[in-house]
Protein backbone atom coordinates (compact mmCIF):
# COMPACT_ATOMS: atom_id res chain seq x y z
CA UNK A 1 -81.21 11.65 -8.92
CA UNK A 2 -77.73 10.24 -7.80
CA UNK A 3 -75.25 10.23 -10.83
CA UNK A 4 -75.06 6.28 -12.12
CA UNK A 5 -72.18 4.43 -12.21
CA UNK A 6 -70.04 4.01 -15.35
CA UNK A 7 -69.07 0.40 -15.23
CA UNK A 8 -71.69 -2.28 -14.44
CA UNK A 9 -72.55 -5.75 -15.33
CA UNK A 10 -74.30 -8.57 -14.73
CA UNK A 11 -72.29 -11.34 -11.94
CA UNK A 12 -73.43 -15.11 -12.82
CA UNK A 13 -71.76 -17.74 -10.18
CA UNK A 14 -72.10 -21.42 -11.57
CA UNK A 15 -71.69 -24.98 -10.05
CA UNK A 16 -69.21 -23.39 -7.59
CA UNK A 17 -67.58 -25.45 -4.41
CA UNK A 18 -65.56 -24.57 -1.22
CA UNK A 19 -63.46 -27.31 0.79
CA UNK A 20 -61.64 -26.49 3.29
CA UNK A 21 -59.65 -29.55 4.39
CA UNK A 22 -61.66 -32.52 3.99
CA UNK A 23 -64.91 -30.48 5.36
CA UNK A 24 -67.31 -29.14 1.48
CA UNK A 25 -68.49 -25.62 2.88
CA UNK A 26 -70.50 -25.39 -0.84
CA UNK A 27 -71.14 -27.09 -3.53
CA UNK A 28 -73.07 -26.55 -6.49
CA UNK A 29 -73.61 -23.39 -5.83
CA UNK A 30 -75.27 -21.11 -8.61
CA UNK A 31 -76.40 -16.68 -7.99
CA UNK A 32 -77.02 -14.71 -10.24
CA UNK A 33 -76.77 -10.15 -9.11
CA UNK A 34 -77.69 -7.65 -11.55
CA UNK A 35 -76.95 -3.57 -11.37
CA UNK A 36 -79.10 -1.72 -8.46
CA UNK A 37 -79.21 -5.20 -6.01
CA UNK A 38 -78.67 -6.89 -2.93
CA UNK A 39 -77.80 -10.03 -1.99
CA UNK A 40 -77.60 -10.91 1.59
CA UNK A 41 -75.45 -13.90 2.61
CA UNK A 42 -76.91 -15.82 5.77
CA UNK A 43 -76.02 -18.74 7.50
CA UNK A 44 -74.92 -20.51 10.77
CA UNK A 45 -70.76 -19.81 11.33
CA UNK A 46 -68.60 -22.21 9.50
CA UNK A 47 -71.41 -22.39 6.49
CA UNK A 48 -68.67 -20.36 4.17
CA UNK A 49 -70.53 -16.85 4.29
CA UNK A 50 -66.78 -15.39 4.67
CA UNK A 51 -65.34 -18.03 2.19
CA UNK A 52 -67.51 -17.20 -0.70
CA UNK A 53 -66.88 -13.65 -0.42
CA UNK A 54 -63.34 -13.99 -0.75
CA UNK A 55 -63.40 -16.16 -3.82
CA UNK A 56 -65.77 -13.43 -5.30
CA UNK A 57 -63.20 -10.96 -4.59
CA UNK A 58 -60.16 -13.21 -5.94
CA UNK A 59 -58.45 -14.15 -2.37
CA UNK A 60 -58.65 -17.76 -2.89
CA UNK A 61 -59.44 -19.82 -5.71
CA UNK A 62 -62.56 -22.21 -5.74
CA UNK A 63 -62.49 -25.92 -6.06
CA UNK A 64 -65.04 -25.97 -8.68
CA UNK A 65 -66.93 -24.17 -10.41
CA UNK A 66 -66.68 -20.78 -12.42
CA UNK A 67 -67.36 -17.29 -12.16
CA UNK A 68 -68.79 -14.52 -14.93
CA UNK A 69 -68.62 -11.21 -15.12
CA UNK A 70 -70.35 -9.42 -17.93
CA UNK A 71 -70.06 -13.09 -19.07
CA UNK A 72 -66.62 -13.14 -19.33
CA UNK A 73 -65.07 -15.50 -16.80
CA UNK A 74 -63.07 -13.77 -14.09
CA UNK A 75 -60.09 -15.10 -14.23
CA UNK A 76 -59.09 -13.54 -17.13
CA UNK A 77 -60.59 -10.42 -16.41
CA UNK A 78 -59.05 -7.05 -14.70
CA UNK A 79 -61.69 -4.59 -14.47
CA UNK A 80 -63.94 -6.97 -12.50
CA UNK A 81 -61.50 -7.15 -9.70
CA UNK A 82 -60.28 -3.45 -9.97
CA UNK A 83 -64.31 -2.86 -9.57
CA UNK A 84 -64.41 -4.20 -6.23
CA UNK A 85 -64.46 -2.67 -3.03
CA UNK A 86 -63.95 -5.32 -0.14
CA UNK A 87 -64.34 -4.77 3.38
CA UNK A 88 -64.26 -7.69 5.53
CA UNK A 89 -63.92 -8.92 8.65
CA UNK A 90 -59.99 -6.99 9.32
CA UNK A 91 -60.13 -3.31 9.00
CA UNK A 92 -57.54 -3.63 5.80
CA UNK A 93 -56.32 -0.43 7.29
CA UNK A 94 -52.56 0.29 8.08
CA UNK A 95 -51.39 1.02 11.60
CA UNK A 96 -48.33 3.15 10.74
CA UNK A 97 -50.26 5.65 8.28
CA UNK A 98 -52.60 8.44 9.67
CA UNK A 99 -56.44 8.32 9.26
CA UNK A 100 -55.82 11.05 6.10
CA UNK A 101 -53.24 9.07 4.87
CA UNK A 102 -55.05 5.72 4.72
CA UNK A 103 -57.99 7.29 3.06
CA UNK A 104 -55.85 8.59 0.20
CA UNK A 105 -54.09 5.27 -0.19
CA UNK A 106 -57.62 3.47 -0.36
CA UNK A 107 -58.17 6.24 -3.38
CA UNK A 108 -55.21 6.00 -5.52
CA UNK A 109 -55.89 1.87 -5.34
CA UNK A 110 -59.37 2.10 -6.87
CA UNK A 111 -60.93 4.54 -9.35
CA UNK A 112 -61.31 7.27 -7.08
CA UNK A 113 -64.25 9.49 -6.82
CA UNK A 114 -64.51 12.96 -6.92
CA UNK A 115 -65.04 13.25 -2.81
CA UNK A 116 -62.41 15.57 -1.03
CA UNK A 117 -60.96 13.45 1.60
CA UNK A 118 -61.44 16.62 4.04
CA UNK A 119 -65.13 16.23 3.11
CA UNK A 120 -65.55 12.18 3.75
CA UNK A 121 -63.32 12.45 7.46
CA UNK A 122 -66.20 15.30 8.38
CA UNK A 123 -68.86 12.57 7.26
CA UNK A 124 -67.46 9.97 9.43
CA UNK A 125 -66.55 12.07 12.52
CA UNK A 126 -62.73 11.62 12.05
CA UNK A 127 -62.14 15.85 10.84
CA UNK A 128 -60.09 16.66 14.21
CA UNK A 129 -58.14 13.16 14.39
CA UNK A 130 -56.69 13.60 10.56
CA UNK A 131 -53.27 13.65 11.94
CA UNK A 132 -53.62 10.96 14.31
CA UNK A 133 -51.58 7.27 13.43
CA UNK A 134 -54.52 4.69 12.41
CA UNK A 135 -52.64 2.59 15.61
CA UNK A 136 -54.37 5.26 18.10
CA UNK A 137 -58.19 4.44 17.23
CA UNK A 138 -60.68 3.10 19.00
CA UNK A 139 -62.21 -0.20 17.25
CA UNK A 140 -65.38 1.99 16.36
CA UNK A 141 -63.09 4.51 14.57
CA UNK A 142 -60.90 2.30 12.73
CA UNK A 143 -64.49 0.44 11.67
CA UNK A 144 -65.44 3.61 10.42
CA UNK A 145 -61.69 3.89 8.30
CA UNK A 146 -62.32 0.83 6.80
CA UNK A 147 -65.96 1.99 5.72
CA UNK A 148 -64.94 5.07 4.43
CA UNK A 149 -62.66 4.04 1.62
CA UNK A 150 -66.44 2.65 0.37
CA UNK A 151 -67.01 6.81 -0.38
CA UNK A 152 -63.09 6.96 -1.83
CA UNK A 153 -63.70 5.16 -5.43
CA UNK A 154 -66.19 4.52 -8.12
CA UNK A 155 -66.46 0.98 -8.07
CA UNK A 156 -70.05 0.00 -8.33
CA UNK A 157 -69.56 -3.65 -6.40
CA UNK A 158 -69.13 -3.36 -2.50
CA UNK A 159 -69.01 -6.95 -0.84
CA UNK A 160 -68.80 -6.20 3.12
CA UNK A 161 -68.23 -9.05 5.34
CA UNK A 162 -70.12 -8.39 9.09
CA UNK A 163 -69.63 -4.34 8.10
CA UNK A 164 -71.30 -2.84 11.07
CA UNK A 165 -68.92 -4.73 13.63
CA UNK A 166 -67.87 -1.59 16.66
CA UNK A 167 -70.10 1.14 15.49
CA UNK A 168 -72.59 3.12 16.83
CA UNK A 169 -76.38 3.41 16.01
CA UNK A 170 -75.64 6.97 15.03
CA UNK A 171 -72.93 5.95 12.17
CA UNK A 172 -74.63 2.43 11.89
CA UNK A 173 -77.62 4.23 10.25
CA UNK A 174 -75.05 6.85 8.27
CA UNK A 175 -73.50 4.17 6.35
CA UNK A 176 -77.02 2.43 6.17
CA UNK A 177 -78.05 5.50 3.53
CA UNK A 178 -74.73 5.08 2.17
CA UNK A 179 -75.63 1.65 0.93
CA UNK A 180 -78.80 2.12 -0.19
CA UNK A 181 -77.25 6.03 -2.58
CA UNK A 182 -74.80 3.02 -3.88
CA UNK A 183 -77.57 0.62 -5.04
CA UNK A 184 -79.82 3.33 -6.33
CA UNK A 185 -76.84 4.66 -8.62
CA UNK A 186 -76.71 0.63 -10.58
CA UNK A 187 -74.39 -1.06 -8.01
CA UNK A 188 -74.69 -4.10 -6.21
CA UNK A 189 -73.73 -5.33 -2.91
CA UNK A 190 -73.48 -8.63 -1.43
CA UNK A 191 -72.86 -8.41 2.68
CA UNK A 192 -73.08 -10.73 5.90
CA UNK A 193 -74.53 -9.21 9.07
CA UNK A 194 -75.31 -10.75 12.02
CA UNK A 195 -77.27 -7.05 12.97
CA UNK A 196 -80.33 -5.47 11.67
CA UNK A 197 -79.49 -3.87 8.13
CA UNK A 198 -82.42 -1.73 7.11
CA UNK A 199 -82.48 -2.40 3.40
CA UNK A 200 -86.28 -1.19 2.95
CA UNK A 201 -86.70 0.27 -0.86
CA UNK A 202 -83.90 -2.27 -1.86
CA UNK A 203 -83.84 -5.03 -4.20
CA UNK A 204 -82.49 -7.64 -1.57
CA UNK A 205 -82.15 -11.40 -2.30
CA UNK A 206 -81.62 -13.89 0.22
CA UNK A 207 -79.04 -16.76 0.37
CA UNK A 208 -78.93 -19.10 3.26
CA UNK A 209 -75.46 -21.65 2.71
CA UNK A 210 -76.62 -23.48 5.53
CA UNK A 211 -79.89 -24.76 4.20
């Protein structure tokens, strides 16, 4: 049985909106996620998918509404954003850094995990290019950079923005297990994808913004 995570809670999202010049994205928008769930974000481009996820993870601020974690409200609350680990449409990685050296910055900014990094580069297929300046990687290996600071930390909330962008069936499915060891230990994830996820044994909820 996978070890559970330390820090969970329930995420409540009430009466929230999303303008983005004169255009509402959202509105009135209410979820509810709960430890060991999914909830998968769908919707035709320009619906706010991407938009949502970033006010969940504190990038923008919305025009209404609030949000609760452990039914405190957000705003005023740390350890729900320090629980997060974001991946979204940019690879959040830097350029100038090597691969090791941008997997042990995603550590020390998160509760790290117990992983050796030497252990999580062999995972991903990135052992032999340690050395090698982020800069220098194809877009299927810096995909798989960005992904990989998901096996860096602790934090039991992953929301992943179109996550499987430039990778390969064969590491597609890898970080398909990935997700589903992460639910299974209490956390919760809330993604886009425009390809097949295979969730099966999941707890997955469906939200469509464009209905």
């Amino acid at each position: 049985m996978e070890k559970q995570y330390s820090f969970t809670a329930n995420l409540n999202v009430k009466n929230l909106a999303c303008w983005r010049n004169d255009q509402v994205l959202f509105n009135n928008l209410n979820l509810s996620l709960s430890p060991a769930n999914v909830l998968f974000l769908q919707g035709e481009n320009g619906s706010g998918k991407t938009s949502l996820l970033r006010i969940l993870c504190g990038f923008r601020l919305a025009d209404e509404g609030d949000i609760f974690w452990d039914n405190k409200s957000v705003l005023s609350n740390y350890e729900y954003f320090q629980n997060i680990s974001y991946v979204g449409h940019k690879n959040g990685i830097k350029d100038e850094l090597t691969v090791e050296e941008n997997l042990n910055l995603m550590r020390s900014m998160a509760t790290a995990s117990d992983i050796k990094t030497e252990n999580v580069l062999k995972q991903i297929g990135l052992f032999k290019r340690a050395d090698v300046l982020a800069r220098q990687l194809s877009a299927g290996q810096k995909r798989k950079l960005a992904l990989a600071r998901l096996m860096m930390t602790e934090n039991s909330f992953w929301v992943l923005d179109e996550p499987f962008t430039s990778l390969d069936t064969a590491t597609v499915e890898f970080f398909e297990l990935l997700i589903k060891k992460h639910v299974t230990r209490g956390g919760m994830l809330i993604l886009t994808s425009h390809h097949e996820i295979n969730l099966s044994g999941l707890s997955v909820n469906h939200l469509n913004l464009s209905s």
